[in-house]
C-alpha atoms as a PDB file:
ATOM      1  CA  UNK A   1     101.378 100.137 100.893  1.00  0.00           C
ATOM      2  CA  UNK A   2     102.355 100.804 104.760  1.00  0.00           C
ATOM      3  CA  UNK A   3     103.798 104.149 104.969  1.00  0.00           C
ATOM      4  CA  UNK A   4     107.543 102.567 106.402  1.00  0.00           C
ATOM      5  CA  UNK A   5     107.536 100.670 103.122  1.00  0.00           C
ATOM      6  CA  UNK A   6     109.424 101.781 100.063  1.00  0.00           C
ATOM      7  CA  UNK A   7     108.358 101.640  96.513  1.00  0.00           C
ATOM      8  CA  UNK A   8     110.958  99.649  95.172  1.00  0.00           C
ATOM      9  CA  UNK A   9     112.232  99.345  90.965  1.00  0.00           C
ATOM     10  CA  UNK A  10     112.769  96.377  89.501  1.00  0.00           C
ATOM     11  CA  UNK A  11     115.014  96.845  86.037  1.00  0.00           C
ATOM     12  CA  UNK A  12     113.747  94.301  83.344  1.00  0.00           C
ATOM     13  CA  UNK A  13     117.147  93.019  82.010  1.00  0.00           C
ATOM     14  CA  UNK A  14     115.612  91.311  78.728  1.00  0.00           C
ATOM     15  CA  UNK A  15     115.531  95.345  77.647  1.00  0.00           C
ATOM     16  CA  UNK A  16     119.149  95.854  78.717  1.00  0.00           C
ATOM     17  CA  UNK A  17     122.220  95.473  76.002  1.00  0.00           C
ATOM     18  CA  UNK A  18     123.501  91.693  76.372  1.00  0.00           C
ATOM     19  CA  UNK A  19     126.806  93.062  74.485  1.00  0.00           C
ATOM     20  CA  UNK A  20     128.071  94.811  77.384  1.00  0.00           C
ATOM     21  CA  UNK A  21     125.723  93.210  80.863  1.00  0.00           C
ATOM     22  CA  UNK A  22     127.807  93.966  83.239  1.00  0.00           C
ATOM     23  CA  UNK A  23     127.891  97.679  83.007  1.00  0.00           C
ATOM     24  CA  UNK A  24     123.990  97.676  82.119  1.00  0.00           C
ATOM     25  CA  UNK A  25     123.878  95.762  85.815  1.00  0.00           C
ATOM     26  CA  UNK A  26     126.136  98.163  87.754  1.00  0.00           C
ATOM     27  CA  UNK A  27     124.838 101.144  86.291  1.00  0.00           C
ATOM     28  CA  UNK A  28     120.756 100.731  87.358  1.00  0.00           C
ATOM     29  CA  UNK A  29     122.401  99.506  91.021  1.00  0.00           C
ATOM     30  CA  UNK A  30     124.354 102.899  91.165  1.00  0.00           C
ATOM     31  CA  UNK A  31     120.424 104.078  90.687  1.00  0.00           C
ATOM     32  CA  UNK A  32     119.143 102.584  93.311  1.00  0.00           C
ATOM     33  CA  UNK A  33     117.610  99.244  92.257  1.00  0.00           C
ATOM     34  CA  UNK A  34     116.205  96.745  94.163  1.00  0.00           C
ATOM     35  CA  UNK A  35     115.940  93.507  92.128  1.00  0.00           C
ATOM     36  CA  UNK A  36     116.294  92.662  88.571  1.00  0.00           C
ATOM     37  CA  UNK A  37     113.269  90.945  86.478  1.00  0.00           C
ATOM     38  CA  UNK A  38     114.345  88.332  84.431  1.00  0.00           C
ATOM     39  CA  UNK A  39     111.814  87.303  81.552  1.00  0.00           C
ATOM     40  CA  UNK A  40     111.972  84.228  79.733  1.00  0.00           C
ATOM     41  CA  UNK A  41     110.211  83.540  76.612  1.00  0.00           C
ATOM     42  CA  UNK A  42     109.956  80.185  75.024  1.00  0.00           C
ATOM     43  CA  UNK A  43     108.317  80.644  72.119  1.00  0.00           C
ATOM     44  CA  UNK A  44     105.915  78.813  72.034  1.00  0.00           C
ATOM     45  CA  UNK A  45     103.403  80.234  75.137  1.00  0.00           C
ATOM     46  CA  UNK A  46     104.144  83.851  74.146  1.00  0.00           C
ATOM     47  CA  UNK A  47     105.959  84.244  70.452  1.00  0.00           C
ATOM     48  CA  UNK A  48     109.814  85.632  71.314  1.00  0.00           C
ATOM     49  CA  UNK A  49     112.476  83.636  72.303  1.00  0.00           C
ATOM     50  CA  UNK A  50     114.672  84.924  74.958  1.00  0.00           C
ATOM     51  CA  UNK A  51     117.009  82.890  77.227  1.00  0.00           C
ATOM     52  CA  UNK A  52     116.965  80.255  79.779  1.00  0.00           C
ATOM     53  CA  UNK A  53     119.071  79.042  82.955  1.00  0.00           C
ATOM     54  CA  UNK A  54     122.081  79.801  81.413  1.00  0.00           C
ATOM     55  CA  UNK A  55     121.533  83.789  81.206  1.00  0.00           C
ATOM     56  CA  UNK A  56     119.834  83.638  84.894  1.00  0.00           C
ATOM     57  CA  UNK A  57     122.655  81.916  86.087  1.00  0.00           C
ATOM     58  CA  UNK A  58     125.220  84.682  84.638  1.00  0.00           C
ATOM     59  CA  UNK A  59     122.972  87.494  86.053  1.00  0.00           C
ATOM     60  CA  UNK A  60     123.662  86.043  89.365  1.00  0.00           C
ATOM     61  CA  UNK A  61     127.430  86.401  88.897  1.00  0.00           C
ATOM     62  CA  UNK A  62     127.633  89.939  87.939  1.00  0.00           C
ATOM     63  CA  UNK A  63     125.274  90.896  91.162  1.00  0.00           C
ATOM     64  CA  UNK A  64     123.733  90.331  94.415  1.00  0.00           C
ATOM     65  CA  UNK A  65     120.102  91.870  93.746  1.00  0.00           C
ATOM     66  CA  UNK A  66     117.420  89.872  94.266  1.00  0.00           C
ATOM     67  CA  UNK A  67     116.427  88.045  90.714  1.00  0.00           C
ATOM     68  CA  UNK A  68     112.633  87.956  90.498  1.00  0.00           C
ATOM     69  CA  UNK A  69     112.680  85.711  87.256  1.00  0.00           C
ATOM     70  CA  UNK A  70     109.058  85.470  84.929  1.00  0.00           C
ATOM     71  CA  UNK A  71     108.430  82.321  83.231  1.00  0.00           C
ATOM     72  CA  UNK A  72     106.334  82.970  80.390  1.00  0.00           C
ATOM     73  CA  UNK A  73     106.183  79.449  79.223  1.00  0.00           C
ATOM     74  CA  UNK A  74     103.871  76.462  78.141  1.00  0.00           C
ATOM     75  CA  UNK A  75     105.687  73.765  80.578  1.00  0.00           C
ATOM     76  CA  UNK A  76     107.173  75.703  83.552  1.00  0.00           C
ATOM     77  CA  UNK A  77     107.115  72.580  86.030  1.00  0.00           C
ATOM     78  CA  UNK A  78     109.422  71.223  83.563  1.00  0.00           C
ATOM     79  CA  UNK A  79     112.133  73.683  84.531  1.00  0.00           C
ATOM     80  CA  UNK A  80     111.303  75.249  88.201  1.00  0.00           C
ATOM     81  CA  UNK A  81     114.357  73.472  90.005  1.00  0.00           C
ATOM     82  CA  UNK A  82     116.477  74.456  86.881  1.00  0.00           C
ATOM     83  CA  UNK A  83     116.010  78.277  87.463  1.00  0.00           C
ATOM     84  CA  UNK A  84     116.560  78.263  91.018  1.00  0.00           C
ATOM     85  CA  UNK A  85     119.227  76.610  91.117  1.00  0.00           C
ATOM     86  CA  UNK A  86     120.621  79.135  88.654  1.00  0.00           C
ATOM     87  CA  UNK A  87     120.218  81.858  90.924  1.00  0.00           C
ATOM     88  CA  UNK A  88     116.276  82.835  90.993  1.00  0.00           C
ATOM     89  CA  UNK A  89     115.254  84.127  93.945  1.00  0.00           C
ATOM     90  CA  UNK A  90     111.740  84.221  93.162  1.00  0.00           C
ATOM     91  CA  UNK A  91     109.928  82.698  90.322  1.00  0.00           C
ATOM     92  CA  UNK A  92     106.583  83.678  88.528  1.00  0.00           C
ATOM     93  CA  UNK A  93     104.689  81.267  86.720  1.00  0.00           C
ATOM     94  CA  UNK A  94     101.189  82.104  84.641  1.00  0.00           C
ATOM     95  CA  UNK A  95      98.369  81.095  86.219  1.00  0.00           C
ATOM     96  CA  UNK A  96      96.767  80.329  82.394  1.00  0.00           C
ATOM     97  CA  UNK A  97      99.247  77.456  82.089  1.00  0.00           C
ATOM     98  CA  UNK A  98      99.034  75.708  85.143  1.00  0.00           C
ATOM     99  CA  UNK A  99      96.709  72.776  86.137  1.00  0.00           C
ATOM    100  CA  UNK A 100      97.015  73.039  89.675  1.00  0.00           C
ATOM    101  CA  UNK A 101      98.540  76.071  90.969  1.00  0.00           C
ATOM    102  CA  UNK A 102      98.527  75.537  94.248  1.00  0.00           C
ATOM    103  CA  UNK A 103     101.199  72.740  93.829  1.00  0.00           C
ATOM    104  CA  UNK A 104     103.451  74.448  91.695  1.00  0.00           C
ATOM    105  CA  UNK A 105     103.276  77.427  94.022  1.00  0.00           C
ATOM    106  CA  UNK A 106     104.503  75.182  97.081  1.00  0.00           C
ATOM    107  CA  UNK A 107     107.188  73.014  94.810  1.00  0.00           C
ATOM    108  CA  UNK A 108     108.676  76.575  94.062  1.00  0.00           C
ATOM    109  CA  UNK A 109     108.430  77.112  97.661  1.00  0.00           C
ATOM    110  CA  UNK A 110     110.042  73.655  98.466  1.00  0.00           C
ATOM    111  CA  UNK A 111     113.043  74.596  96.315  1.00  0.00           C
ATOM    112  CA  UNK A 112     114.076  77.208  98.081  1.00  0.00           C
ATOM    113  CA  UNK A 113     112.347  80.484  95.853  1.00  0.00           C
ATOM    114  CA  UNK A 114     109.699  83.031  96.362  1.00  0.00           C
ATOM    115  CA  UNK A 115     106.765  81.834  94.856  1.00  0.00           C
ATOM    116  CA  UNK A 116     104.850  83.918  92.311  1.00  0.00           C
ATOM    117  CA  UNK A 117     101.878  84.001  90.618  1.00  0.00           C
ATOM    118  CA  UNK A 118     100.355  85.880  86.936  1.00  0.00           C
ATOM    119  CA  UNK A 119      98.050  86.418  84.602  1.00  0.00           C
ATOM    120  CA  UNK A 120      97.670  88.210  81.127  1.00  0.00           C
ATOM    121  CA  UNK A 121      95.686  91.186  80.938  1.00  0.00           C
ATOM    122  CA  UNK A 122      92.354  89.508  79.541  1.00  0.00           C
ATOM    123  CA  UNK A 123      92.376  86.972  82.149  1.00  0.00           C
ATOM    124  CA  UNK A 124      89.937  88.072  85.469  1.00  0.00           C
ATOM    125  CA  UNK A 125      91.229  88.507  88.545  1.00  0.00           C
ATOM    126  CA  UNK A 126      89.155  86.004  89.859  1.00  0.00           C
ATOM    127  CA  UNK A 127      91.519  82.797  88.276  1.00  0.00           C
ATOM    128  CA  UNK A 128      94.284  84.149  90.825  1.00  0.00           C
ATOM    129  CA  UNK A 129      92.373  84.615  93.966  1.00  0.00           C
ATOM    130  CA  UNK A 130      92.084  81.522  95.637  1.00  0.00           C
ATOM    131  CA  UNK A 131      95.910  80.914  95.394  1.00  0.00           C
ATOM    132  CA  UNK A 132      97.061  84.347  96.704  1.00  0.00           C
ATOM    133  CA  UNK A 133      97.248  82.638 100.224  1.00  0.00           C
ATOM    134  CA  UNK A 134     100.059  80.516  98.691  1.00  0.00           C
ATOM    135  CA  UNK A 135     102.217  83.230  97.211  1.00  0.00           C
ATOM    136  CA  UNK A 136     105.043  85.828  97.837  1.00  0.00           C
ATOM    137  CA  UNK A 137     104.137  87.577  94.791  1.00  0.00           C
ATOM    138  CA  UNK A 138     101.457  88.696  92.680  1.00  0.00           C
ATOM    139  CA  UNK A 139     102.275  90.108  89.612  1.00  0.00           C
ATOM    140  CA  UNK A 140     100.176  92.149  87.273  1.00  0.00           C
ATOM    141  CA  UNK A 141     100.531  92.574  83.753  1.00  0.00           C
ATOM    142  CA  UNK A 142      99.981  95.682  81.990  1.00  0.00           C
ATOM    143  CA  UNK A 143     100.807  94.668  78.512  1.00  0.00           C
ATOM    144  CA  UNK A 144     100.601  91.143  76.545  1.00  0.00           C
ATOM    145  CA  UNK A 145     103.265  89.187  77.303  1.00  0.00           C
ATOM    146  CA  UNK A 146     105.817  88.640  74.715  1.00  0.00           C
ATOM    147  CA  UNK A 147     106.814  91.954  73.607  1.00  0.00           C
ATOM    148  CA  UNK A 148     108.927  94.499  74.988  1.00  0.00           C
ATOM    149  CA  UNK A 149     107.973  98.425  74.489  1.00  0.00           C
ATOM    150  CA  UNK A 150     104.240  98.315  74.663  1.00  0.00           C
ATOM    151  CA  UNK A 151     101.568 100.963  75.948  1.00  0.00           C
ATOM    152  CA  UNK A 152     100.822 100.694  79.576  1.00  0.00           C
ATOM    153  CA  UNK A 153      96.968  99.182  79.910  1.00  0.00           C
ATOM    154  CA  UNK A 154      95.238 101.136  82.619  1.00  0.00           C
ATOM    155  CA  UNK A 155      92.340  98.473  82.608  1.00  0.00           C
ATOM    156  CA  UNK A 156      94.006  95.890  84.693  1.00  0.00           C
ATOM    157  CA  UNK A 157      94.695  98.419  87.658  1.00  0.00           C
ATOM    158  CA  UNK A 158      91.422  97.190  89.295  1.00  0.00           C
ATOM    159  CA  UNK A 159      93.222  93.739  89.812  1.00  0.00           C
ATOM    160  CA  UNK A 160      95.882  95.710  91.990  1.00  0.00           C
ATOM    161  CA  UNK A 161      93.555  97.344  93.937  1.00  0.00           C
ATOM    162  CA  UNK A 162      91.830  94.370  94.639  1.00  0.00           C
ATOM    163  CA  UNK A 163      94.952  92.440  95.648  1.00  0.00           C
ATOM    164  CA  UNK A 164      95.862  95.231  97.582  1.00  0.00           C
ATOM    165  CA  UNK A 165      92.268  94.680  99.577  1.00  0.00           C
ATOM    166  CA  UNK A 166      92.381  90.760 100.117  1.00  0.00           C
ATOM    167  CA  UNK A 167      95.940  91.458 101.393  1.00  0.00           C
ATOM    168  CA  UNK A 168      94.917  93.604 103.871  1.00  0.00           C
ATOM    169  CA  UNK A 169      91.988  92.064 104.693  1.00  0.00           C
ATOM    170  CA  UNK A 170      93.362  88.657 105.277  1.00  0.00           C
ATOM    171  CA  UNK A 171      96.738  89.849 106.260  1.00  0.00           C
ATOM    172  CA  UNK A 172      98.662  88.198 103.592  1.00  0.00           C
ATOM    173  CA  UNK A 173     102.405  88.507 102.969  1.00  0.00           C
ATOM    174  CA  UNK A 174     102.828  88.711  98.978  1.00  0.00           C
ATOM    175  CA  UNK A 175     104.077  91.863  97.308  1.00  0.00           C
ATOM    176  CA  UNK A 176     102.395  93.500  94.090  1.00  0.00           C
ATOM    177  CA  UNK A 177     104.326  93.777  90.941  1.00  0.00           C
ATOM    178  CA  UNK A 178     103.186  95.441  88.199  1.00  0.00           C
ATOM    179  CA  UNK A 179     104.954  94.876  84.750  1.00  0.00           C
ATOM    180  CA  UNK A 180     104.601  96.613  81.372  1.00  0.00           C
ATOM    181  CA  UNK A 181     104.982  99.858  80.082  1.00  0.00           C
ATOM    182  CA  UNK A 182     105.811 101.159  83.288  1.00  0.00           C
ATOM    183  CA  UNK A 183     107.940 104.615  83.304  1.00  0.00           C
ATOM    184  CA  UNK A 184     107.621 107.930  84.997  1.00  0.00           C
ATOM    185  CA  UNK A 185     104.373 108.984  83.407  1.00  0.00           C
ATOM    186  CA  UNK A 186     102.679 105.379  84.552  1.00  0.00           C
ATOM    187  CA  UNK A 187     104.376 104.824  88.057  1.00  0.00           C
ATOM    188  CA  UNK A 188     102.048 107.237  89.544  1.00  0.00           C
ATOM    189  CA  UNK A 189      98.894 105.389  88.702  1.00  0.00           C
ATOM    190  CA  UNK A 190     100.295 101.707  89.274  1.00  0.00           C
ATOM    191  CA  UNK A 191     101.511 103.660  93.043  1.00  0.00           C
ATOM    192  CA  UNK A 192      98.271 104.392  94.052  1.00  0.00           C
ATOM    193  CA  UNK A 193      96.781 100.926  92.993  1.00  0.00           C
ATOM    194  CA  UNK A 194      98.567  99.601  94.953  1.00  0.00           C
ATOM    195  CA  UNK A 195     101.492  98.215  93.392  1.00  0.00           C
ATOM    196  CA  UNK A 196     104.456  98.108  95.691  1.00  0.00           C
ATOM    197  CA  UNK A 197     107.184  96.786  92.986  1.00  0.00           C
ATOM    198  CA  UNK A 198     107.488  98.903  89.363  1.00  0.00           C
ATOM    199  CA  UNK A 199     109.275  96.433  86.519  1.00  0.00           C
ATOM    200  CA  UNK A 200     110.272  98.602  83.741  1.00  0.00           C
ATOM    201  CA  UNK A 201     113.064  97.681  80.897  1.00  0.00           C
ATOM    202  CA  UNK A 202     113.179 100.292  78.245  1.00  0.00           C
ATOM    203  CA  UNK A 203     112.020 103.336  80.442  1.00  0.00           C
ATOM    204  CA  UNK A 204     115.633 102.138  82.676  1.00  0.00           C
ATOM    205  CA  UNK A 205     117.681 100.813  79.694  1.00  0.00           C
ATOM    206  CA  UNK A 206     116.280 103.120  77.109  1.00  0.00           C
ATOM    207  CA  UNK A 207     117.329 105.769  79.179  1.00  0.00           C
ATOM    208  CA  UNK A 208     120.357 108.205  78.392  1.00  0.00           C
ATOM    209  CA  UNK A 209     120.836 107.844  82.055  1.00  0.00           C
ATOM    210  CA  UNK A 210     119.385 104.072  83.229  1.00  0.00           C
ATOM    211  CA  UNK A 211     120.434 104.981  86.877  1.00  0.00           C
ATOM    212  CA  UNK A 212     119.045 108.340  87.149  1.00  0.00           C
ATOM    213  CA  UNK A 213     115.710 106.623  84.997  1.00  0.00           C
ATOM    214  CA  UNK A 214     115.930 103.963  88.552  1.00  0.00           C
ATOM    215  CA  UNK A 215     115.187 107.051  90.820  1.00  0.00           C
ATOM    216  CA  UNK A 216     112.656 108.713  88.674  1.00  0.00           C
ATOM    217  CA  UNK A 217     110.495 105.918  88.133  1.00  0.00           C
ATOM    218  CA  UNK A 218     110.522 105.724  92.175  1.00  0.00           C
ATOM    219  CA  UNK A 219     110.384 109.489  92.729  1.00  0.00           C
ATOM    220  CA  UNK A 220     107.290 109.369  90.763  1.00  0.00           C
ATOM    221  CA  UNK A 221     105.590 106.483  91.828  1.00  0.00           C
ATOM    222  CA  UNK A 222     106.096 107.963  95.962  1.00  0.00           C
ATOM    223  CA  UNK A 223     105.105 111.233  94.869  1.00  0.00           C
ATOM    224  CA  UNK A 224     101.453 110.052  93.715  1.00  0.00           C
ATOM    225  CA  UNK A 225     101.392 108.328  97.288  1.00  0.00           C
ATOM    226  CA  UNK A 226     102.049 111.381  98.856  1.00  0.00           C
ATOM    227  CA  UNK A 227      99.636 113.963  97.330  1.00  0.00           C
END
């Protein structure tokens, strides 16, 4: 990360309480956030349910973050125009499902959405790399996908790094996310990988204070970069 540039928090709302939204949404952007992750679960690529267009599209009214929304489905083609018009301002789609990611990385692109790419935690590095050139983010995952509240994998930092060294090297534009069990004990190690965005739900909405949990998560993350 360029030393101008600021580690930036990304609240998961799938972790936040659907009974009451709207305050769950005000209160992390009191903390300081600087998009919301959206994940959506069909049930059928990854075993929960969650929620489709509907939800994105009612995020959008109670906020003007940035919606970075994770499709962690079998058919995502299917539904790509669906989500941004709902409100997505970027969308993620898994590299395992796709047959040719290059094209589904520019038809997000043609829509009108940040295009973004991948890949569960057993999956190498290597199945993203020749379509980072194509993308405005690359997302690693540091659990399975599916579940919320799982133990941060340290294994799949390398793929960070190495993102972190083809974007430098070929002066490419797409920011690293890193999602899954994130929190202020992990943000220091996903920092210095390289990992310029921190998703975390129930670290933030978990928290006795999700806004102060925002700024902590950052805090820590920045002060691994600056030791």
């Amino acid at each position: 990360m360029a030393e101008h540039e600021r580690l930036r928090v990304a609240p998961s709302v799938l972790s936040a309480d659907f009974s009451r939204l709207g305050e769950e949404i005000a209160a992390v952007e009191r903390g300081g956030a600087d998009l919301l992750h959206l994940d959506v679960m069909d049930g059928h690529y990854v075993p929960n349910l969650t929620f489709g267009p509907m939800i994105v599209k009612a995020v959008d009214r109670l906020t003007d973050l940035h919606l970075s929304t994770h499709l962690m489905i079998t058919d995502p083609e299917k539904y790509l125009e669906e989500f941004v018009k709902a409100g997505s301002d970027a969308v993620i789609v898994h590299v395992e499902v796709l047959e040719d990611p290059a094209a589904t990385l520019r038809r997000i692109r043609g829509l009108g959405a940040r295009a973004g790419i991948t890949l569960n935690p057993e999956t190498p590095f290597e199945a993203v790399e020749p379509y980072l050139p194509g993308c405005d983010v690359f997302l690693v995952m540091s659990v399975h996908p599916g579940f919320g509240g799982q133990s941060f994998m340290p294994e799949v930092l390398p793929k960070a790094v190495r993102a972190r060294e083809l974007k430098r090297e070929r002066g490419l534009g797409y920011a690293i996310h890193i999602d899954g069990g994130i929190d202020v004990e992990t943000a220091p190690a996903a920092a210095r990988a390289g990992c310029e965005v921190l998703v975390a739900g129930s670290a933030i909405f978990k928290a006795s204070d999700p806004a102060g949990m925002v700024e902590a998560i950052r805090r820590a993350g920045t002060g691994a970069l600056e030791r």
